[in-house]
Protein backbone atom coordinates (compact mmCIF):
# COMPACT_ATOMS: atom_id res chain seq x y z
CA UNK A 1 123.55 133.49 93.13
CA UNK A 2 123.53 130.04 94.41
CA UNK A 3 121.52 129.06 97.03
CA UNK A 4 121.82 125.46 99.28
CA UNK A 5 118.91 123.46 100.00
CA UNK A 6 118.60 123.72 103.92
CA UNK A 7 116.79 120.56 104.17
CA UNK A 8 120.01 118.39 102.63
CA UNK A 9 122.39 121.09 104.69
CA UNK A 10 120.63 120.15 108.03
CA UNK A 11 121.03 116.06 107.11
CA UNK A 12 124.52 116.30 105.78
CA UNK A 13 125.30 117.77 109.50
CA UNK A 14 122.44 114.92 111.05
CA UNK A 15 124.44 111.92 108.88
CA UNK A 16 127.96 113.91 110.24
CA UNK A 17 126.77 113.06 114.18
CA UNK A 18 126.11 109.19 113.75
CA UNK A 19 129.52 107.44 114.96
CA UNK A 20 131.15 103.91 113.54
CA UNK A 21 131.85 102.62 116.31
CA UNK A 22 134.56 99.67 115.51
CA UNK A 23 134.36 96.11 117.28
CA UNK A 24 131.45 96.71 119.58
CA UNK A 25 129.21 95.18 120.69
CA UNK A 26 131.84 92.39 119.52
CA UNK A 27 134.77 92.60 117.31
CA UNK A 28 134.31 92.68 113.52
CA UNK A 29 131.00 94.36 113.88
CA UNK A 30 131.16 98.37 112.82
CA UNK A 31 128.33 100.00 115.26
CA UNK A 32 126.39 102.96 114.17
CA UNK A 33 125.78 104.96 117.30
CA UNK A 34 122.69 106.96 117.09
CA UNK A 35 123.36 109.11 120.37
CA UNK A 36 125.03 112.17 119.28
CA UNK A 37 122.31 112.53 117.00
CA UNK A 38 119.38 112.51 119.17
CA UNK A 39 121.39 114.54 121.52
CA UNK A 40 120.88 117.06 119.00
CA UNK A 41 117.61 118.86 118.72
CA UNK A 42 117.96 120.84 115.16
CA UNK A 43 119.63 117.04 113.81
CA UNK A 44 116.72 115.12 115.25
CA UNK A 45 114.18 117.57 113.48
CA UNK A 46 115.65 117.12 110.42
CA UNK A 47 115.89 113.30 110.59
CA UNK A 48 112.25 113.12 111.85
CA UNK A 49 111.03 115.95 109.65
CA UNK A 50 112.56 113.82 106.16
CA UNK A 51 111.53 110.07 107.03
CA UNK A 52 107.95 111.26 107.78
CA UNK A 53 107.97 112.99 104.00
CA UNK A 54 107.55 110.14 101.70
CA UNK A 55 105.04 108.57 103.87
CA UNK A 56 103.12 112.16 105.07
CA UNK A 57 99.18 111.83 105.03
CA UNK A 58 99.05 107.58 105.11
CA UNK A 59 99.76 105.66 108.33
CA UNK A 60 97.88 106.16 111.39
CA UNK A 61 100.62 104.92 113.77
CA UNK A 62 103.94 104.20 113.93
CA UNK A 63 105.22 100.98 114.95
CA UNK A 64 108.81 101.30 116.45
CA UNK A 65 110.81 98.11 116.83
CA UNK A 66 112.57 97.96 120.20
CA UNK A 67 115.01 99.29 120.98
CA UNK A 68 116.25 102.47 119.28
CA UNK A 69 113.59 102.28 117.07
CA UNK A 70 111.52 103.41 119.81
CA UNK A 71 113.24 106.53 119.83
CA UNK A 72 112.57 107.44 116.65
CA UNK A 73 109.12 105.92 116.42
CA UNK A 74 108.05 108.38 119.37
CA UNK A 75 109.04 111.73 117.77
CA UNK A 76 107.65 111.09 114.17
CA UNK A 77 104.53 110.18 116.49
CA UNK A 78 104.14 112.87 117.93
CA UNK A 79 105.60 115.14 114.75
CA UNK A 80 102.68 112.89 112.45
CA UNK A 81 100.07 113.53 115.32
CA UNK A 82 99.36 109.88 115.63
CA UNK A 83 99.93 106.97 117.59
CA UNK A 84 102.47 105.23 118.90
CA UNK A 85 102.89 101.18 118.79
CA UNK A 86 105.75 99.30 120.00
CA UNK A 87 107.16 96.33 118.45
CA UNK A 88 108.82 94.41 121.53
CA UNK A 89 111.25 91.63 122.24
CA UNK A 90 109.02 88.58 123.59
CA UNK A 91 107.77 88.24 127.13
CA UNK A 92 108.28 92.36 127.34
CA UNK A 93 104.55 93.67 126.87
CA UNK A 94 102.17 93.09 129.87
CA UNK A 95 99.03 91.54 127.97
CA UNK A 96 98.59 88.87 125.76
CA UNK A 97 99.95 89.97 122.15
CA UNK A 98 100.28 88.65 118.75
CA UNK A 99 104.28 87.11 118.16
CA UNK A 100 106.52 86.49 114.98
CA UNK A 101 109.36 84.44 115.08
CA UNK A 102 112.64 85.10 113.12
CA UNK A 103 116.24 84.26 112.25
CA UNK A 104 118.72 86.04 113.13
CA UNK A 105 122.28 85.23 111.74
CA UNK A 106 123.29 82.60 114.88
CA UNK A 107 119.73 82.92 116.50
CA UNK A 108 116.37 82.67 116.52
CA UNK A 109 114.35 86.04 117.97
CA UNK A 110 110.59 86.87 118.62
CA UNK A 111 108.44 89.87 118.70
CA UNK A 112 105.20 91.12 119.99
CA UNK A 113 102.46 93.77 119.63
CA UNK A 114 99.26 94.69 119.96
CA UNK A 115 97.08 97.65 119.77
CA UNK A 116 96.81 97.32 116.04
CA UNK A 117 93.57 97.78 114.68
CA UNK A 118 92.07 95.70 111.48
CA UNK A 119 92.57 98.16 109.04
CA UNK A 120 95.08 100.62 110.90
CA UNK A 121 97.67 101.86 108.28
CA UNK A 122 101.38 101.28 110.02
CA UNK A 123 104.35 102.75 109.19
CA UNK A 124 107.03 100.82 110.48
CA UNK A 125 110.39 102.61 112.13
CA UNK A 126 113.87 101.44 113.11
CA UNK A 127 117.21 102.72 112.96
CA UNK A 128 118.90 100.67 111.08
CA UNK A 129 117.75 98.48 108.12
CA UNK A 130 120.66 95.83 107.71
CA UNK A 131 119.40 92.24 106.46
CA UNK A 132 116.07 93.02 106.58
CA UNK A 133 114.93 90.16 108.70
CA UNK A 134 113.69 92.61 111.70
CA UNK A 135 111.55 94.32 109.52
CA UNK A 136 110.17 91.76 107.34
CA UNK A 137 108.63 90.22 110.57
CA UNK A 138 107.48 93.45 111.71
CA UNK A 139 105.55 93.60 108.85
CA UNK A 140 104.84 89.78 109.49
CA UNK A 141 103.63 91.11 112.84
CA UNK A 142 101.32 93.74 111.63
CA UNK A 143 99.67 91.94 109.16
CA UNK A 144 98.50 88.89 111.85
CA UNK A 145 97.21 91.70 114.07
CA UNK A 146 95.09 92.75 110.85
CA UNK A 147 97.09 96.17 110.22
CA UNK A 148 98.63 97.14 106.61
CA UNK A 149 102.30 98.76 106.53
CA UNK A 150 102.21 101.62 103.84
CA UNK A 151 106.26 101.14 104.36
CA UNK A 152 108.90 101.86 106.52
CA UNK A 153 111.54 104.57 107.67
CA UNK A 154 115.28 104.55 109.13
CA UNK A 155 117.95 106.45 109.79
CA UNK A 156 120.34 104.15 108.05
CA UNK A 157 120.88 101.60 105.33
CA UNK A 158 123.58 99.23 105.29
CA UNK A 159 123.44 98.64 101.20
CA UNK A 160 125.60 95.57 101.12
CA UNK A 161 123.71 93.20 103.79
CA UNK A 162 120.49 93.61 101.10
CA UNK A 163 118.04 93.95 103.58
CA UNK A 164 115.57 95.87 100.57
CA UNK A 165 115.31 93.14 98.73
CA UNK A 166 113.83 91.03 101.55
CA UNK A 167 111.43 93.31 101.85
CA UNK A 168 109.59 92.43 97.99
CA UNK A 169 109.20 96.18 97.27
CA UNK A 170 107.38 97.34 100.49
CA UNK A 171 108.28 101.15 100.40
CA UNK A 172 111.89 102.10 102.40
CA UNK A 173 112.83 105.37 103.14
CA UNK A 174 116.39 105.30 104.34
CA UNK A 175 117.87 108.78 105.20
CA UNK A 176 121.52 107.52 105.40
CA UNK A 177 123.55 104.82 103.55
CA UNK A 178 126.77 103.19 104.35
């Protein structure tokens, strides 16, 4: 008799609630909307249950970058039993914290942290891994404040912008690819 993995049953139906979204938040841009998925409890459990996995037993916090990576940053947190650091836009956190600098496409961004230990293994979260440039300066980020990323985890890959390869290898566990 043959019998379905659950696990890859539950994410088929997780992967089934994320929306493309066409033209928003301008046109030519395809937006992956998140929200019917974490407006699912037995979806969200089996998101948060796979992309803490690979990385089970070696980071002591998770660093979510703002904004919908908080959301998933905060439930593998509390899944993992650890801590929970957020990666903000500048000017957002209320004491002095360490910054990175980045390009974006037609911009430059920065973000901040603190409450990163020398030492403190990080796994880094987000939603959506897309050119990489986020993430690499997250990791950027962790490193000045004296942390080490054992990798990262999101919901979603989007295979053709090549964020990975920016990345030079760090560990990626995407659930979802598009």
């Amino acid at each position: 008799m043959p019998t379905t993995d659950p696990t890859a049953a539950a994410l088929d139906r997780a992967e089934s609630l994320i929306l493309s979204i066409p033209d928003y938040p301008e046109p030519g841009i395809l937006f992956r909307d998140i929200t019917p998925l974490l407006a699912d409890a037995a979806g969200l459990r089996a998101c948060i249950d796979a992309l803490i996995e690979p990385f089970a037993g070696t980071f002591d916090v998770v660093a979510g970058v703002e904004a919908r990576g908080f959301l998933l940053a905060g439930a593998i947190a509390v899944a993992a039993d650890v801590g929970l650091v957020p990666i903000r836009k500048a000017g957002k956190l209320p004491r002095p914290a360490a910054a990175v600098s980045y390009t974006l496409e037609y911009a430059t961004a920065t973000i901040e942290a603190h409450d990163i230990v020398d030492g403190t293994r990080v796994l880094l979260v987000d939603d959506v891994l897309a050119t990489g440039g986020t993430i690499a300066a997250a990791h950027e980020l962790v490193d000045a404040l004296g942390g080490v990323v054992v990798g990262t985890a999101v919901l979603m890959e989007l295979d053709a912008l090549g964020g990975r390869a920016v990345l030079g290898g760090m560990p990626v566990t995407a659930l979802f690819h598009a």
